[in-house]
C-alpha atoms as a PDB file:
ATOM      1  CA  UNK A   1     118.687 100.169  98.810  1.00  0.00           C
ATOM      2  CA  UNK A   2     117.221  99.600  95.250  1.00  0.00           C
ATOM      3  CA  UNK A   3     115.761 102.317  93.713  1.00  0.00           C
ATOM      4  CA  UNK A   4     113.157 102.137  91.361  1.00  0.00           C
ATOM      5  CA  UNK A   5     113.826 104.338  88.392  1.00  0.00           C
ATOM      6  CA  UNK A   6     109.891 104.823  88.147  1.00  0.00           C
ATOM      7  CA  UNK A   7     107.215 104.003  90.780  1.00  0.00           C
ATOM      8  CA  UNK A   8     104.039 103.046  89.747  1.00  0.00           C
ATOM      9  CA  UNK A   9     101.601 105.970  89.300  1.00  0.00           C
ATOM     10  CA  UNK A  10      98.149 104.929  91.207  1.00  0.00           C
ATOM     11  CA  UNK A  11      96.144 107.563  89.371  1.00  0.00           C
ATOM     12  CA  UNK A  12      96.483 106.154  85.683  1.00  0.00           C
ATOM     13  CA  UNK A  13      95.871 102.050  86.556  1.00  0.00           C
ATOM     14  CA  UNK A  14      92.939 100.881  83.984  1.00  0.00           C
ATOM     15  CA  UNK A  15      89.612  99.251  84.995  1.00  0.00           C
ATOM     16  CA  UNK A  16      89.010  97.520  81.789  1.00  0.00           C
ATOM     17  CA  UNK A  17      91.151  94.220  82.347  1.00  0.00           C
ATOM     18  CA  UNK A  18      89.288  92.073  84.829  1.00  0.00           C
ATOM     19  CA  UNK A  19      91.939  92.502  87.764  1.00  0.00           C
ATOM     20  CA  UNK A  20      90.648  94.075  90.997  1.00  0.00           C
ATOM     21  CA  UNK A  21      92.209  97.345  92.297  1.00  0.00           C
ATOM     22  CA  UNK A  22      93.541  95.421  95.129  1.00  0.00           C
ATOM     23  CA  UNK A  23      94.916  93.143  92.942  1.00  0.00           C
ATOM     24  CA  UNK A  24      96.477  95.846  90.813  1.00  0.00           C
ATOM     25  CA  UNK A  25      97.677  97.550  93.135  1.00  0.00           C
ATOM     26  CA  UNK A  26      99.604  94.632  95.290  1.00  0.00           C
ATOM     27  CA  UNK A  27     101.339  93.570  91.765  1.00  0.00           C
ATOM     28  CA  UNK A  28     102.849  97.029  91.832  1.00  0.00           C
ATOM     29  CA  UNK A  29     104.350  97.222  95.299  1.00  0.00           C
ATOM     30  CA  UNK A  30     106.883  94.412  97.057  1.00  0.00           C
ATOM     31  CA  UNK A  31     107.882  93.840 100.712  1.00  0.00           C
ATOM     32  CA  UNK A  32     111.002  95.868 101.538  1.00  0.00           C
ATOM     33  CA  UNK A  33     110.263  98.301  98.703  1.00  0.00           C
ATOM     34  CA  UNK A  34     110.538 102.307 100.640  1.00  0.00           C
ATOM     35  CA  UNK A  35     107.293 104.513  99.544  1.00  0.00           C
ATOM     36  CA  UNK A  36     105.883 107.851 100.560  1.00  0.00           C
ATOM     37  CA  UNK A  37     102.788 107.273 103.010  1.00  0.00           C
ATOM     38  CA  UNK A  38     100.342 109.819 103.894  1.00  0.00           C
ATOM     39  CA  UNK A  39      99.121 109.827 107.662  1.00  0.00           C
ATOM     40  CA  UNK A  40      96.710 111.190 109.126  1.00  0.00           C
ATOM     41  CA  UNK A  41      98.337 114.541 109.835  1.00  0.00           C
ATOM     42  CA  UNK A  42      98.164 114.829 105.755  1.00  0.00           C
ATOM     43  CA  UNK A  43     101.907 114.443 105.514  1.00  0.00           C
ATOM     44  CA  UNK A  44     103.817 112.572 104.160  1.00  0.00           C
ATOM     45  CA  UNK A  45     106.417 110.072 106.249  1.00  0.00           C
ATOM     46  CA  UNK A  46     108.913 107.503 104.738  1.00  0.00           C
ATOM     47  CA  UNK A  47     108.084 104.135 105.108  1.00  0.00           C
ATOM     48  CA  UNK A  48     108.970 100.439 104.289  1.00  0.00           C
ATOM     49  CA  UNK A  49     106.139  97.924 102.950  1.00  0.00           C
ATOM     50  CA  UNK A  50     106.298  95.267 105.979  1.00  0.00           C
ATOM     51  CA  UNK A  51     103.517  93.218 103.899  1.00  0.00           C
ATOM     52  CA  UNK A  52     101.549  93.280 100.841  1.00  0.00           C
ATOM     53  CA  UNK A  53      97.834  91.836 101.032  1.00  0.00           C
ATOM     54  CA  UNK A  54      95.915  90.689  97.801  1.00  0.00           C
ATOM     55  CA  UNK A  55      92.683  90.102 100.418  1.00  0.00           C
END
């Protein structure tokens, strides 16, 4: 399992260079790449990107 010495923090992306939030956001996450995901309990669960969508 790779580990990525430091995920990408959602809360400081900037606005100011054209690039949609989707957009900026799917250019920070890959398929088979193991993040935190909050359901809708409000915990938090391991699990495995199956997909990323730039839609």
């Amino acid at each position: 399992v790779r580990r990525d010495p430091s995920p990408p923090s959602l809360s400081r992306l900037s606005l100011g260079d054209g690039q949609s939030d989707a957009d900026r956001l799917a250019s920070k996450f890959e398929e088979g790449q193991d993040v935190l995901a909050r359901w809708s309990d409000g915990l938090f669960y391991l699990a495995t990107i199956a997909k990323v969508s730039t839609d």
